[in-house]
C-alpha atoms as a PDB file:
ATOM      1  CA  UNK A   1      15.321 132.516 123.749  1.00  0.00           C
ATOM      2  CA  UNK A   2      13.889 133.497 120.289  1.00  0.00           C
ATOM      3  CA  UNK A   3      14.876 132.003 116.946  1.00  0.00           C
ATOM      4  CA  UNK A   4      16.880 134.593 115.760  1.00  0.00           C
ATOM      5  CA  UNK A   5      18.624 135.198 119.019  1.00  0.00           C
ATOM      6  CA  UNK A   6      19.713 131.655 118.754  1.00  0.00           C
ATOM      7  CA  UNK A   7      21.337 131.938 115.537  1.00  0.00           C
ATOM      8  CA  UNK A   8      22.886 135.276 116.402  1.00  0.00           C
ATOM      9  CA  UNK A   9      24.604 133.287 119.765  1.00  0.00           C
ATOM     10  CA  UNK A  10      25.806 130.088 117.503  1.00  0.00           C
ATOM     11  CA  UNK A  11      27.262 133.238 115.175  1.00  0.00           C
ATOM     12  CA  UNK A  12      28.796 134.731 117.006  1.00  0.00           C
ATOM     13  CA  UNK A  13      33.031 135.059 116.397  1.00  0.00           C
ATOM     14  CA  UNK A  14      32.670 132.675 113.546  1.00  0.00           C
ATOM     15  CA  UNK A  15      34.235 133.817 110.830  1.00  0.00           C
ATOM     16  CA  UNK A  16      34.022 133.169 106.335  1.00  0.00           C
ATOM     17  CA  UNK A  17      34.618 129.012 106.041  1.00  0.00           C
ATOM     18  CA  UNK A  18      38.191 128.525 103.979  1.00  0.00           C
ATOM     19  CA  UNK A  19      36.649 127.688 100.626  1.00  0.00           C
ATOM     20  CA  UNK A  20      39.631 125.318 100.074  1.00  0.00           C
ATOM     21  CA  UNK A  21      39.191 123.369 103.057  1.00  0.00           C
ATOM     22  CA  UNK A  22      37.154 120.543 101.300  1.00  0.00           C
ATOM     23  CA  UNK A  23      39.605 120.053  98.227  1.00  0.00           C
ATOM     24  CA  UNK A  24      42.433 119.937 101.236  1.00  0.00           C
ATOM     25  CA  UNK A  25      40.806 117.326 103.161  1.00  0.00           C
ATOM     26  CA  UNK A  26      39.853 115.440  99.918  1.00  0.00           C
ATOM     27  CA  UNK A  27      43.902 115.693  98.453  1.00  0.00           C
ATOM     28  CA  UNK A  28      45.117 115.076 102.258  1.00  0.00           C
ATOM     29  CA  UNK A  29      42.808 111.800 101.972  1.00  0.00           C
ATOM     30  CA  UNK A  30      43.912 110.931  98.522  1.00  0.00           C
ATOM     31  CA  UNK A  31      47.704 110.913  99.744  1.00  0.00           C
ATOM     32  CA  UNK A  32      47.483 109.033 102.288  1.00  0.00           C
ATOM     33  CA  UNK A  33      45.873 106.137 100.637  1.00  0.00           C
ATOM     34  CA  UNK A  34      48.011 106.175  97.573  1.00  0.00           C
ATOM     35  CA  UNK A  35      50.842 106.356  99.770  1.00  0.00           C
ATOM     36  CA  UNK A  36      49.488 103.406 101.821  1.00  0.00           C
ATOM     37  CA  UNK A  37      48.692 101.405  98.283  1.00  0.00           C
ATOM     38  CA  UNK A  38      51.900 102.166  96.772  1.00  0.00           C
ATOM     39  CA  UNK A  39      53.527 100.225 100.033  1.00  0.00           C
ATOM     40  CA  UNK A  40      51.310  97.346  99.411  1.00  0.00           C
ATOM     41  CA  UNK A  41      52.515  97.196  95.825  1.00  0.00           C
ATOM     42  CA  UNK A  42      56.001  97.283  96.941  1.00  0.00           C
ATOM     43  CA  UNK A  43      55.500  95.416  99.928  1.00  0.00           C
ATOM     44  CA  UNK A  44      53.186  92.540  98.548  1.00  0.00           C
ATOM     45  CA  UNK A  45      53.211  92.147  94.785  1.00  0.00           C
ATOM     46  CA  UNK A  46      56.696  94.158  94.185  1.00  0.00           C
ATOM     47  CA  UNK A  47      56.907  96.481  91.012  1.00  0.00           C
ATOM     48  CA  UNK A  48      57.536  94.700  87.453  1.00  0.00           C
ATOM     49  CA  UNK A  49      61.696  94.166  86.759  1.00  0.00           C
ATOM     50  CA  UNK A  50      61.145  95.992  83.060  1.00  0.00           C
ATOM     51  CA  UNK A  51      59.368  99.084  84.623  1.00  0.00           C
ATOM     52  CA  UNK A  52      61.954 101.057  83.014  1.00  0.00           C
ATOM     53  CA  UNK A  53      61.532  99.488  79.507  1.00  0.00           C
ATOM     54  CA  UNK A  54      58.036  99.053  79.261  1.00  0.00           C
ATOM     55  CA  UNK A  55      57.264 102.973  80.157  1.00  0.00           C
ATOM     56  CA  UNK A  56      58.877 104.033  76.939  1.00  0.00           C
ATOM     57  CA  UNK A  57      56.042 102.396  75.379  1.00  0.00           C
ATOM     58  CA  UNK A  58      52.695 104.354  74.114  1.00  0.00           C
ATOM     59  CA  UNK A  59      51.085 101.568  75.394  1.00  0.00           C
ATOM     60  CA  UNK A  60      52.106 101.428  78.842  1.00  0.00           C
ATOM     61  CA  UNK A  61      51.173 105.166  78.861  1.00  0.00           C
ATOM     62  CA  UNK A  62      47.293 104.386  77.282  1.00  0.00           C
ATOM     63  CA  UNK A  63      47.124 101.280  79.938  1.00  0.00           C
ATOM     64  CA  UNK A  64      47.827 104.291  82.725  1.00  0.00           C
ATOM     65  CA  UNK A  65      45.123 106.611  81.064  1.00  0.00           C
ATOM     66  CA  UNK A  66      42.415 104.503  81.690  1.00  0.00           C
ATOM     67  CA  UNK A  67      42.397 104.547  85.518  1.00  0.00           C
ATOM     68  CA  UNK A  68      44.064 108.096  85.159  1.00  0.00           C
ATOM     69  CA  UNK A  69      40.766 109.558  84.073  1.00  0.00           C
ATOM     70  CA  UNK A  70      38.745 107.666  86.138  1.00  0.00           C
ATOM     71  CA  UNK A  71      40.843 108.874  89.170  1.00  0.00           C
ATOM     72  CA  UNK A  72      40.107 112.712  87.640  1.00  0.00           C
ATOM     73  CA  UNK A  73      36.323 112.353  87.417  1.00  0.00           C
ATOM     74  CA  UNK A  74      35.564 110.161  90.497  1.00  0.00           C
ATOM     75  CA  UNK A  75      37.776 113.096  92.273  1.00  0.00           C
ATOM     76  CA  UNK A  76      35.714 115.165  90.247  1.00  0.00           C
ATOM     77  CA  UNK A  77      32.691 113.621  91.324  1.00  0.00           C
ATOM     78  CA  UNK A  78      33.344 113.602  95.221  1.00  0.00           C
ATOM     79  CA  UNK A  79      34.457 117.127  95.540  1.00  0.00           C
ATOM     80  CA  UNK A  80      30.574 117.496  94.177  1.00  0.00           C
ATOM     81  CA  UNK A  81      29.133 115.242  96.114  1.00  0.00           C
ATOM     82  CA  UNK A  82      30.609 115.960  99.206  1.00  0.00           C
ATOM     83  CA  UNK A  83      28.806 119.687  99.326  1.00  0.00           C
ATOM     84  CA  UNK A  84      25.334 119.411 100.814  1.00  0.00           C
ATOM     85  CA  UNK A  85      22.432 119.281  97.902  1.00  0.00           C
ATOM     86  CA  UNK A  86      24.866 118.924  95.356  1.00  0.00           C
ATOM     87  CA  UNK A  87      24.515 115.645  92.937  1.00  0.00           C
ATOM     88  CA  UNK A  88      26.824 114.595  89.965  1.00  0.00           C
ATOM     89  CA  UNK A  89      25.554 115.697  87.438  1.00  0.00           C
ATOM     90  CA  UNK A  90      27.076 115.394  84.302  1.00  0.00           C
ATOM     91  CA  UNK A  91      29.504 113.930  85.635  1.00  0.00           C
ATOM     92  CA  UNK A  92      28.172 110.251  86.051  1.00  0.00           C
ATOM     93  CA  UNK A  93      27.619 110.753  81.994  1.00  0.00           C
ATOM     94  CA  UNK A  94      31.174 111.718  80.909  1.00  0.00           C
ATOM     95  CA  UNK A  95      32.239 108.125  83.128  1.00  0.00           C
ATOM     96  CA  UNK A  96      31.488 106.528  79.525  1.00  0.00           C
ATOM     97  CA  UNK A  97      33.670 108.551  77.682  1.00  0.00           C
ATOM     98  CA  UNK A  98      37.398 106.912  79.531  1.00  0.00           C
ATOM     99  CA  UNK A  99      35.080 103.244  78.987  1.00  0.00           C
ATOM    100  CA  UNK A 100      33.465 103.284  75.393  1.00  0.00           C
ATOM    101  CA  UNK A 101      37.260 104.471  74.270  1.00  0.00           C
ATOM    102  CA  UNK A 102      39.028 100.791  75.925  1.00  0.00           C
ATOM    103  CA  UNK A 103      35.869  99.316  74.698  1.00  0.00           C
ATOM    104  CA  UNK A 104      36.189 100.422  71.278  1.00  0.00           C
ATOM    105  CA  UNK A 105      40.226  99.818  71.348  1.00  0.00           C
ATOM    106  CA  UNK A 106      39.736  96.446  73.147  1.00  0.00           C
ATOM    107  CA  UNK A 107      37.342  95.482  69.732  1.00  0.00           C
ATOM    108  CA  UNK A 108      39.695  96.089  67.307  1.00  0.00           C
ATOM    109  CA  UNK A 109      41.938  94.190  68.749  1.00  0.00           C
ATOM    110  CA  UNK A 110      39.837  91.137  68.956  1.00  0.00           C
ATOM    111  CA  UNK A 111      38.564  91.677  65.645  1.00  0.00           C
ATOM    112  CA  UNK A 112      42.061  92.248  64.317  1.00  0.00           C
ATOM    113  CA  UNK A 113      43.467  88.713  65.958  1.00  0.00           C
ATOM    114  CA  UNK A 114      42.708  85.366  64.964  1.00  0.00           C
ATOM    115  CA  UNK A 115      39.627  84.089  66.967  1.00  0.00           C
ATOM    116  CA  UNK A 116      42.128  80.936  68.537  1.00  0.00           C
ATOM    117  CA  UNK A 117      44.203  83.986  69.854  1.00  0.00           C
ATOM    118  CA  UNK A 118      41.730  86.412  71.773  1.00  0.00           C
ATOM    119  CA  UNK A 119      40.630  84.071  74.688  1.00  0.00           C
ATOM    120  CA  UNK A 120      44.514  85.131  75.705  1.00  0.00           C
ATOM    121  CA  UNK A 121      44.007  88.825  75.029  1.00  0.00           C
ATOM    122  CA  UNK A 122      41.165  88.831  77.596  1.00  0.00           C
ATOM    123  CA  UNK A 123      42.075  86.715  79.980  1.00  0.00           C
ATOM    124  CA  UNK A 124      46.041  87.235  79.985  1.00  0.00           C
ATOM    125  CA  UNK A 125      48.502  85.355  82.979  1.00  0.00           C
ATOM    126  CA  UNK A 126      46.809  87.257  85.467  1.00  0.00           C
ATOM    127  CA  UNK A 127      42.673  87.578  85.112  1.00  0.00           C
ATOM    128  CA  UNK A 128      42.181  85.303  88.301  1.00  0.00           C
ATOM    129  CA  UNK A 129      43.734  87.226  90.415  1.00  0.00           C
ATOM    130  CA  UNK A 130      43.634  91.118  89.247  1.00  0.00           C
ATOM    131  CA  UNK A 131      40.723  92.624  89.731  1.00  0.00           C
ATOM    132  CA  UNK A 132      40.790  91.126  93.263  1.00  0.00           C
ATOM    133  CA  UNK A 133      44.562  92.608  94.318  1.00  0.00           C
ATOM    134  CA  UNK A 134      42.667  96.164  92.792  1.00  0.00           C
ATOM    135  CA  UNK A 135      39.930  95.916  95.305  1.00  0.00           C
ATOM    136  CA  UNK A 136      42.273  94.808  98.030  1.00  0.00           C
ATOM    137  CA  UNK A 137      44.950  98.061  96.997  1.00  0.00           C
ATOM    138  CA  UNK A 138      41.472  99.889  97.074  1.00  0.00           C
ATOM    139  CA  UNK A 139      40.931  99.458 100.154  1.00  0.00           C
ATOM    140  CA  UNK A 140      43.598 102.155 102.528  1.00  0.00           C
ATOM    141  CA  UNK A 141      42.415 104.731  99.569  1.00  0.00           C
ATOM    142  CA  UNK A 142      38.631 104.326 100.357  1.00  0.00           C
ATOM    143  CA  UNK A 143      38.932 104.387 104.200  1.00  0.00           C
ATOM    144  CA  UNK A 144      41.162 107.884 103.786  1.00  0.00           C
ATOM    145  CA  UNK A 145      37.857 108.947 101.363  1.00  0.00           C
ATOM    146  CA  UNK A 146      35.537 108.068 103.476  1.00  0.00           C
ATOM    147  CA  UNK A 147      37.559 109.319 106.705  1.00  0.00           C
ATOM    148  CA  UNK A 148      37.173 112.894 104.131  1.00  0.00           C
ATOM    149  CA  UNK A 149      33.792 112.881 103.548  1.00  0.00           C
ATOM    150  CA  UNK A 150      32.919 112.167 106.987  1.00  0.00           C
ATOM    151  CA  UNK A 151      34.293 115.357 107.932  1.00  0.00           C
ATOM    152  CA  UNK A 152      32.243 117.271 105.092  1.00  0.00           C
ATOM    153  CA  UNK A 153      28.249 117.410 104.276  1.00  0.00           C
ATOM    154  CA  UNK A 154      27.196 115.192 101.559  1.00  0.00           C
ATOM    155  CA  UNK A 155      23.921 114.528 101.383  1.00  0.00           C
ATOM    156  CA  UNK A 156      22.976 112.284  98.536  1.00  0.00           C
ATOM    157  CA  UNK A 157      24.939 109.524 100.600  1.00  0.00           C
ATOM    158  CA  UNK A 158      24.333 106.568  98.533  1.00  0.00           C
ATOM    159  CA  UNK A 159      25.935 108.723  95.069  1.00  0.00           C
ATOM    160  CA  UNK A 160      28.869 110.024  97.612  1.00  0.00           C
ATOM    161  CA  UNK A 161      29.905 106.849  98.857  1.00  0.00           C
ATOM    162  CA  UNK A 162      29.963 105.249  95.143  1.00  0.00           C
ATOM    163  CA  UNK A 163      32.274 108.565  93.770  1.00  0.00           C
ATOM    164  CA  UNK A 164      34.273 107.637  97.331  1.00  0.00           C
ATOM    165  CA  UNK A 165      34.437 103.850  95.904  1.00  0.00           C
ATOM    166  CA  UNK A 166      35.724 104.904  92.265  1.00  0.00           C
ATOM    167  CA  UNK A 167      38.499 107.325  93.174  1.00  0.00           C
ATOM    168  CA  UNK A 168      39.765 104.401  95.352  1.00  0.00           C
ATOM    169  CA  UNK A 169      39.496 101.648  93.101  1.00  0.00           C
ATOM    170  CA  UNK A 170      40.621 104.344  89.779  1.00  0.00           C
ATOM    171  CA  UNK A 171      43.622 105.596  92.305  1.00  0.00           C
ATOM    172  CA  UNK A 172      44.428 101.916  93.247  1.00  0.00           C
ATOM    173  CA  UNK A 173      44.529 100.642  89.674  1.00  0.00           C
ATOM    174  CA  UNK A 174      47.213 103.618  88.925  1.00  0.00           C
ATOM    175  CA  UNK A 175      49.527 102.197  91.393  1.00  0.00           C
ATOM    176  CA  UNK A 176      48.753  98.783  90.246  1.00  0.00           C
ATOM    177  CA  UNK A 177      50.077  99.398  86.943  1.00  0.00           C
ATOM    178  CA  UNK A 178      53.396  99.587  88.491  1.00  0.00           C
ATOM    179  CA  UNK A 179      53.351  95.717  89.260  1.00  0.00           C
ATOM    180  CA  UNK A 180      50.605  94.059  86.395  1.00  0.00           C
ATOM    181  CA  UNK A 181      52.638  92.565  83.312  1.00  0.00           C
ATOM    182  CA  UNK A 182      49.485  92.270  80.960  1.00  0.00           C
ATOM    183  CA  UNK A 183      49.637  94.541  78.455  1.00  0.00           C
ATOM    184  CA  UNK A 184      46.598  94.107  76.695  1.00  0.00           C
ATOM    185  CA  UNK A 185      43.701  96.164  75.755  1.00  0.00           C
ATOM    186  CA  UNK A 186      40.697  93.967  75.897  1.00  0.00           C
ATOM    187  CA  UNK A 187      42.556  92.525  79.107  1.00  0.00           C
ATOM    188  CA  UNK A 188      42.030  95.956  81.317  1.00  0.00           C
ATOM    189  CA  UNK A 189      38.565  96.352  79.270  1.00  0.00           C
ATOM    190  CA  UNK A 190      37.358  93.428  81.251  1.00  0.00           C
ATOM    191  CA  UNK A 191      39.454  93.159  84.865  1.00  0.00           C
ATOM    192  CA  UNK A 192      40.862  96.458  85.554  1.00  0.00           C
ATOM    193  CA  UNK A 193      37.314  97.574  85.379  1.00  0.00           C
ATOM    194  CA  UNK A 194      36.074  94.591  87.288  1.00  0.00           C
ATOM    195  CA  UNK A 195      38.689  95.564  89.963  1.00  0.00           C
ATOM    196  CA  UNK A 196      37.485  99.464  90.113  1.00  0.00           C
ATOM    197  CA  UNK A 197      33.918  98.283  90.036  1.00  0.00           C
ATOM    198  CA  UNK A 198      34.144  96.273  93.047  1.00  0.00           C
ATOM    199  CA  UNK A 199      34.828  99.427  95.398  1.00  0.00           C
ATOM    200  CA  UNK A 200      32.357 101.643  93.119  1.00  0.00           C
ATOM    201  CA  UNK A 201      30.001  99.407  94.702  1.00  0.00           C
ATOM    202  CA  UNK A 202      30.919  98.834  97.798  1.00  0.00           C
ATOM    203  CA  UNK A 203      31.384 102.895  98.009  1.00  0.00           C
ATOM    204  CA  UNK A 204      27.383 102.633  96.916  1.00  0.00           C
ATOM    205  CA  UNK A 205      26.553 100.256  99.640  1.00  0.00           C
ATOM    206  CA  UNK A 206      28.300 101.832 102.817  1.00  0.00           C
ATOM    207  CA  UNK A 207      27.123 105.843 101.684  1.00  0.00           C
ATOM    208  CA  UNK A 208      24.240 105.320 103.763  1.00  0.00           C
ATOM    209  CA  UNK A 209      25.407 103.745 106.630  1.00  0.00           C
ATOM    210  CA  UNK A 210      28.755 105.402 107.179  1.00  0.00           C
ATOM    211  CA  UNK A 211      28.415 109.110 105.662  1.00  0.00           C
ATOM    212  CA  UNK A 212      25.357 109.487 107.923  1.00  0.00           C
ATOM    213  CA  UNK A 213      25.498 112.785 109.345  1.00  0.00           C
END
């Protein structure tokens, strides 16, 4: 059989691919794992008593951005990445915008606080333990993201797998929010981007191995 023959017969009765299908399977994926998070917050860690209170405050609201926009461009990001030949881009750049604004918030208020006060404004009730509950909330989110990709063409695995990692740890620090009392700037400056880093990472390090196609 010749070459052209071959790719008329695997043609044949196929028809256009749904050009929605991969933000579907990507939103499908995204559900799921927030759903599955947001029952480890309730189930596990239970959601702060003054939730009510504390989301009349601008504050809360900026302490929500954060991961918010992260969530946005990593989802951003994947729905790139997961096309074949297609790399971030831009995208990886415009990362630093969401992180040099908490940076530059988190330095005023240190510089604006006396220097026996700002070892609490990092470090808060909760730094031992919050960037590790992020990763473990992280963790339903990325298998759903990876279960999507899987079923799509990415080809720069290693950058696909790391967007994967970032829109799990970004979605899992939005439900976390729901549960974490600190309230702090220079407090999710450091540990909420400790916790989303920590799936970023491991997104980078299983690409390879598990997007493989």
């Amino acid at each position: 059989m010749k070459t052209d023959e071959l790719i008329t017969l695997l043609a044949t009765a196929e028809g256009p691919v749904d050009r929605h299908a991969l933000g579907r399977r990507l939103v499908l994926a995204l559900l799921g794992g927030m759903l599955a998070a947001l029952l480890l917050i309730v189930t596990l860690y239970g959601v702060r008593s003054d939730l009510a209170e504390v989301a009349r405050m601008p504050l809360f609201w900026a302490k929500v951005a954060l991961p918010g926009s992260l969530a946005l461009l990593g989802l951003w990001l994947t729905q790139r990445l997961a096309r074949p030949g297609v790399n971030g881009g831009v995208v990886w750049g415009l990362l630093g915008l969401p992180l040099a604004l908490v940076w530059l918030g988190a330095a005023l208020v240190l510089f604006g606080a006396p220097v026996e006060a700002r070892a609490e404004l990092i470090f808060g009730r909760t730094w031992r333990t919050c960037a590790m509950n992020i990763a473990l909330l992280s963790v339903p989110v990325l298998i759903a993201v990876f279960w999507a990709l899987r079923g799509l063409a990415p080809t720069r695995l290693r950058q696909a797998g790391a967007a994967g990692g970032l829109l799990a740890g970004s979605s899992a620090t939005l439900a976390y929010c729901l549960h974490c009392p600190e309230m702090e700037v220079p407090f999710w400056g450091t540990w909420y981007l400790l916790g989303m880093s920590l799936p970023t990472v491991l997104g980078g390090v299983l690409g390879p191995r598990l997007l493989r196609w």
